[in-house]
Each structure stands twice: as structure tokens, then as C-alpha cells.
N, C-alpha and C. Protein backbone atom coordinates (compact mmCIF):
# COMPACT_ATOMS: atom_id res chain seq x y z
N UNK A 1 -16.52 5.99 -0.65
CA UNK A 1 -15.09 5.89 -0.35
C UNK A 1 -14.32 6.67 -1.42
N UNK A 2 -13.55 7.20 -0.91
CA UNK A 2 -12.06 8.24 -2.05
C UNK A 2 -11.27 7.26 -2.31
N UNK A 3 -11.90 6.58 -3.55
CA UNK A 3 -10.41 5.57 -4.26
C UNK A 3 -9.22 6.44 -4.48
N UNK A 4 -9.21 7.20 -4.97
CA UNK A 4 -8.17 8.17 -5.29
C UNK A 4 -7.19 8.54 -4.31
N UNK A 5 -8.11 8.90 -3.13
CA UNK A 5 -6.83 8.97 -1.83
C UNK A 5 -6.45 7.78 -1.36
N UNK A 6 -7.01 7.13 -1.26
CA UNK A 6 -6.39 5.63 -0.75
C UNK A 6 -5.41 5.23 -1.43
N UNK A 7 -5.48 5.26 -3.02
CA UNK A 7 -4.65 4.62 -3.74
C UNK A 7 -3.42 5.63 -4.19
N UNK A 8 -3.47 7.06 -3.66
CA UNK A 8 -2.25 8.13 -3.54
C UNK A 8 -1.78 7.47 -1.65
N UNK A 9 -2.30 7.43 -0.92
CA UNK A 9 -2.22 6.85 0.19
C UNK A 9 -1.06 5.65 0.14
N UNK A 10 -1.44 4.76 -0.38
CA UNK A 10 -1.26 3.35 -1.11
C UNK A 10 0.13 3.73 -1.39
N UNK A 11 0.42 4.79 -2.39
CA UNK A 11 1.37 4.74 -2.77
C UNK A 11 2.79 5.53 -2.13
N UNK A 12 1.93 6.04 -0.95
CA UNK A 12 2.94 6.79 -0.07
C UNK A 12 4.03 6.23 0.22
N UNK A 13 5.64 6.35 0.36
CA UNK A 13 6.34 5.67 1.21
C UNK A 13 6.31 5.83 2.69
N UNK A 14 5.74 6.43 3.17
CA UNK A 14 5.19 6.90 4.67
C UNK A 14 3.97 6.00 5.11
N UNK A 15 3.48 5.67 4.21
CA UNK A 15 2.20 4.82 4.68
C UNK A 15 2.08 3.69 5.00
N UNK A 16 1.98 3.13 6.01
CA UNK A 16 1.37 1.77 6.11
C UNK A 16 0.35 1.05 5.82
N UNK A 17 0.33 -0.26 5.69
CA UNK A 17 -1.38 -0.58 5.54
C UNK A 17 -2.16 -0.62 6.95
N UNK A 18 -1.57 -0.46 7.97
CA UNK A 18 -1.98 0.25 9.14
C UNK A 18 -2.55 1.59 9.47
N UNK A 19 -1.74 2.08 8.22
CA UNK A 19 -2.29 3.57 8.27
C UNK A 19 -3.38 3.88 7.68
N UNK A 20 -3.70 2.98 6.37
CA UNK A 20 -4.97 2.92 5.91
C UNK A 20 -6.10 2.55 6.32
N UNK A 21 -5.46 1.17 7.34
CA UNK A 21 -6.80 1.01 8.02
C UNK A 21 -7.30 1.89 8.57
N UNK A 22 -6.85 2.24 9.18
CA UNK A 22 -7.28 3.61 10.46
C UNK A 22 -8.25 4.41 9.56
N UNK A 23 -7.90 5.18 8.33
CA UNK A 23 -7.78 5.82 7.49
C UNK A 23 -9.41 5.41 6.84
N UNK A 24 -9.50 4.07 6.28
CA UNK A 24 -10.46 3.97 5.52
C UNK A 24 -10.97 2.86 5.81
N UNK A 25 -10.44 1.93 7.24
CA UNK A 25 -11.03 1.17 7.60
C UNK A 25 -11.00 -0.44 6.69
N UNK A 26 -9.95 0.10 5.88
CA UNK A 26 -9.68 -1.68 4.97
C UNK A 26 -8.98 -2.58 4.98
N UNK A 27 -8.37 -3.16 5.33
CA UNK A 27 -7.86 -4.31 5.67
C UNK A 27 -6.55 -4.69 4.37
N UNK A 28 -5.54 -4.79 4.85
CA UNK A 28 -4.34 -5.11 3.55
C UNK A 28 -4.83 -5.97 2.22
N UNK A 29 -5.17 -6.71 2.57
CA UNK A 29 -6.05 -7.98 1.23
C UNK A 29 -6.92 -7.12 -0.14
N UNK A 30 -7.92 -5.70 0.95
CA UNK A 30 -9.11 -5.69 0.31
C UNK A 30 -8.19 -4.23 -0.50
N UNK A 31 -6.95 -3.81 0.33
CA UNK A 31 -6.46 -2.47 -0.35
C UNK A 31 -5.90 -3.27 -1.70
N UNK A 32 -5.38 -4.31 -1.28
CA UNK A 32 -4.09 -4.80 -2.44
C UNK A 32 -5.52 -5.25 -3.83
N UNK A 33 -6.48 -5.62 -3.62
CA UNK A 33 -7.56 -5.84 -5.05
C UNK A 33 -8.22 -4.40 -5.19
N UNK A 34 -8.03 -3.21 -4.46
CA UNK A 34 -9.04 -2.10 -4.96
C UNK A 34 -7.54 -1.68 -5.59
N UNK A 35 -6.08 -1.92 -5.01
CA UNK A 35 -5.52 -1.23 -6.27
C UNK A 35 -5.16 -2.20 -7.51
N UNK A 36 -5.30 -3.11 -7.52
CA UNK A 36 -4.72 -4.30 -8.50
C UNK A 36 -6.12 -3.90 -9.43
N UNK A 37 -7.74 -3.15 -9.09
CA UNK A 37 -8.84 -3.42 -10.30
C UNK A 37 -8.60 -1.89 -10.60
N UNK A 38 -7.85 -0.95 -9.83
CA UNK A 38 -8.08 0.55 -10.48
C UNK A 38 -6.42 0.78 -11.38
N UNK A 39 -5.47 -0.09 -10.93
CA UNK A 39 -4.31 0.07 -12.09
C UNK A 39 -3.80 -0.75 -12.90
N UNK A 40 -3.58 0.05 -13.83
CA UNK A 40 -2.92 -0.91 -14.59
C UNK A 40 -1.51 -1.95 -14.48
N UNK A 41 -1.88 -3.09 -15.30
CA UNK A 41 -1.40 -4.25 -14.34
C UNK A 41 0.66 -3.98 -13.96
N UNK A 42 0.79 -3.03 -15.11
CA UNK A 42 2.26 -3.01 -15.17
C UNK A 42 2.47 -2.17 -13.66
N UNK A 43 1.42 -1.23 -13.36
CA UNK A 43 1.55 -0.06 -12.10
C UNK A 43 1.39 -0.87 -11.02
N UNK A 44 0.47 -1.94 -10.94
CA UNK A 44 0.23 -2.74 -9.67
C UNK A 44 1.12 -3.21 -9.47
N UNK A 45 2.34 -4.11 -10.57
CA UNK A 45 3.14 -4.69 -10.08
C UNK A 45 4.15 -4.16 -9.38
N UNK A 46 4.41 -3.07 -10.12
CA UNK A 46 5.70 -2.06 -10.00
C UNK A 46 5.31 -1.38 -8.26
N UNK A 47 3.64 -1.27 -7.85
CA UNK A 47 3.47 -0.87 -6.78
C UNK A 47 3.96 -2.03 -5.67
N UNK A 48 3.48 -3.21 -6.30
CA UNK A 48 3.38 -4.50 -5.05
C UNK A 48 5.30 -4.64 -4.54
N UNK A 49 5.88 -4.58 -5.90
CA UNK A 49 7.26 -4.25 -5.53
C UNK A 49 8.05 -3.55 -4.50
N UNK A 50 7.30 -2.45 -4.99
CA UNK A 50 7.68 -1.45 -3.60
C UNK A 50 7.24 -1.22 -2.30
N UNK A 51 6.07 -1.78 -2.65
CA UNK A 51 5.08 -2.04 -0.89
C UNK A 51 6.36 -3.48 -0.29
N UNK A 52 6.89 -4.59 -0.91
CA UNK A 52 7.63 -5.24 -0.39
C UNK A 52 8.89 -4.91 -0.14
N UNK A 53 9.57 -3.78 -0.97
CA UNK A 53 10.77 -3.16 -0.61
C UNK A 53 11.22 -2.12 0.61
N UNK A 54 9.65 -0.91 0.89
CA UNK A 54 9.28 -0.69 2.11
C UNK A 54 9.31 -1.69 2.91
N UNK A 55 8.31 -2.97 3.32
CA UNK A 55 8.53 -3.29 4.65
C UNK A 55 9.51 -4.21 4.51
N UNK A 56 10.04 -4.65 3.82
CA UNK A 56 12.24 -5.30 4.13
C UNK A 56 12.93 -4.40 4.74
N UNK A 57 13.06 -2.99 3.72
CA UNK A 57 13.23 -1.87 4.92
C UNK A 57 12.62 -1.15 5.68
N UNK A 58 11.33 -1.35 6.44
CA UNK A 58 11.06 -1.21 7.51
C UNK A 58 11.40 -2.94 8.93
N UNK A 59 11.38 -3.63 8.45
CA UNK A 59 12.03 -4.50 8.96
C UNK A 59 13.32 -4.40 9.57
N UNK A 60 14.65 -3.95 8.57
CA UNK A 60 15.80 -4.02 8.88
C UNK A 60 15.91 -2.82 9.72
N UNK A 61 15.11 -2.13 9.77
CA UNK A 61 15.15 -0.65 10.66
C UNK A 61 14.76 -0.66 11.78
N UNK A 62 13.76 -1.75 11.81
CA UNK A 62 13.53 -2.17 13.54
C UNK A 62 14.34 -3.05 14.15
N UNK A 63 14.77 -3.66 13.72
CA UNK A 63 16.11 -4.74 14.37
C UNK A 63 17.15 -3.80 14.18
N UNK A 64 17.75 -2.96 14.10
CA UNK A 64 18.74 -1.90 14.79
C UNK A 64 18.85 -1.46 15.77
């Protein structure tokens, strides 16, 4: 497996964890611990942040 693309993937704002599945076949749970053991903890958080700030606004964008 390309940790490296997954976890540039990961960090896409275009990406879903839908898109990864497709992609690499992993499941949201198993992406969120391959990036929480390859970054550092300040980057994971700062990522998990924004993976929740994407889908609030992907949320408010579908109810329009």
C-alpha cells in the first residue's frame, strides 16, 4: 500500500473517505489510525479538525 498517497489523499480538501475507499479499499476507522501512527500527534489533530470542518461544510452544502 502507498501510505504516502493515501495520507496526501487524506489530506485533500476534495477527498472523501469515500474516495479513499474506492481508492485503497479502507474503511474511515482504519484511514483515521494509519494517519494518527504516521503523524505527528500535533498534525493528526490539526488534520482530524479539518476532516470535521470539511464535512459540516459539506453538510451545509447539501441542505441548500
Amino acid at each position: 500500500m502507498n501510505i504516502n498517497g493515501l495520507i496526501e489523499m487524506a489530506w485533500s480538501d476534495e477527498a472523501t473517505f469515500s474516495d479513499i475507499e474506492r481508492e485503497f479499499g479502507i474503511k474511515e476507522p482504519e484511514v483515521k489510525r494509519i494517519m494518527q501512527s504516521n503523524l505527528k500527534p500535533g498534525s493528526y489533530r490539526l488534520w482530524r479538525k479539518r476532516v470535521r470542518w470539511i464535512k459540516e461544510k459539506q453538510k451545509k452544502h447539501l441542505k441548500v
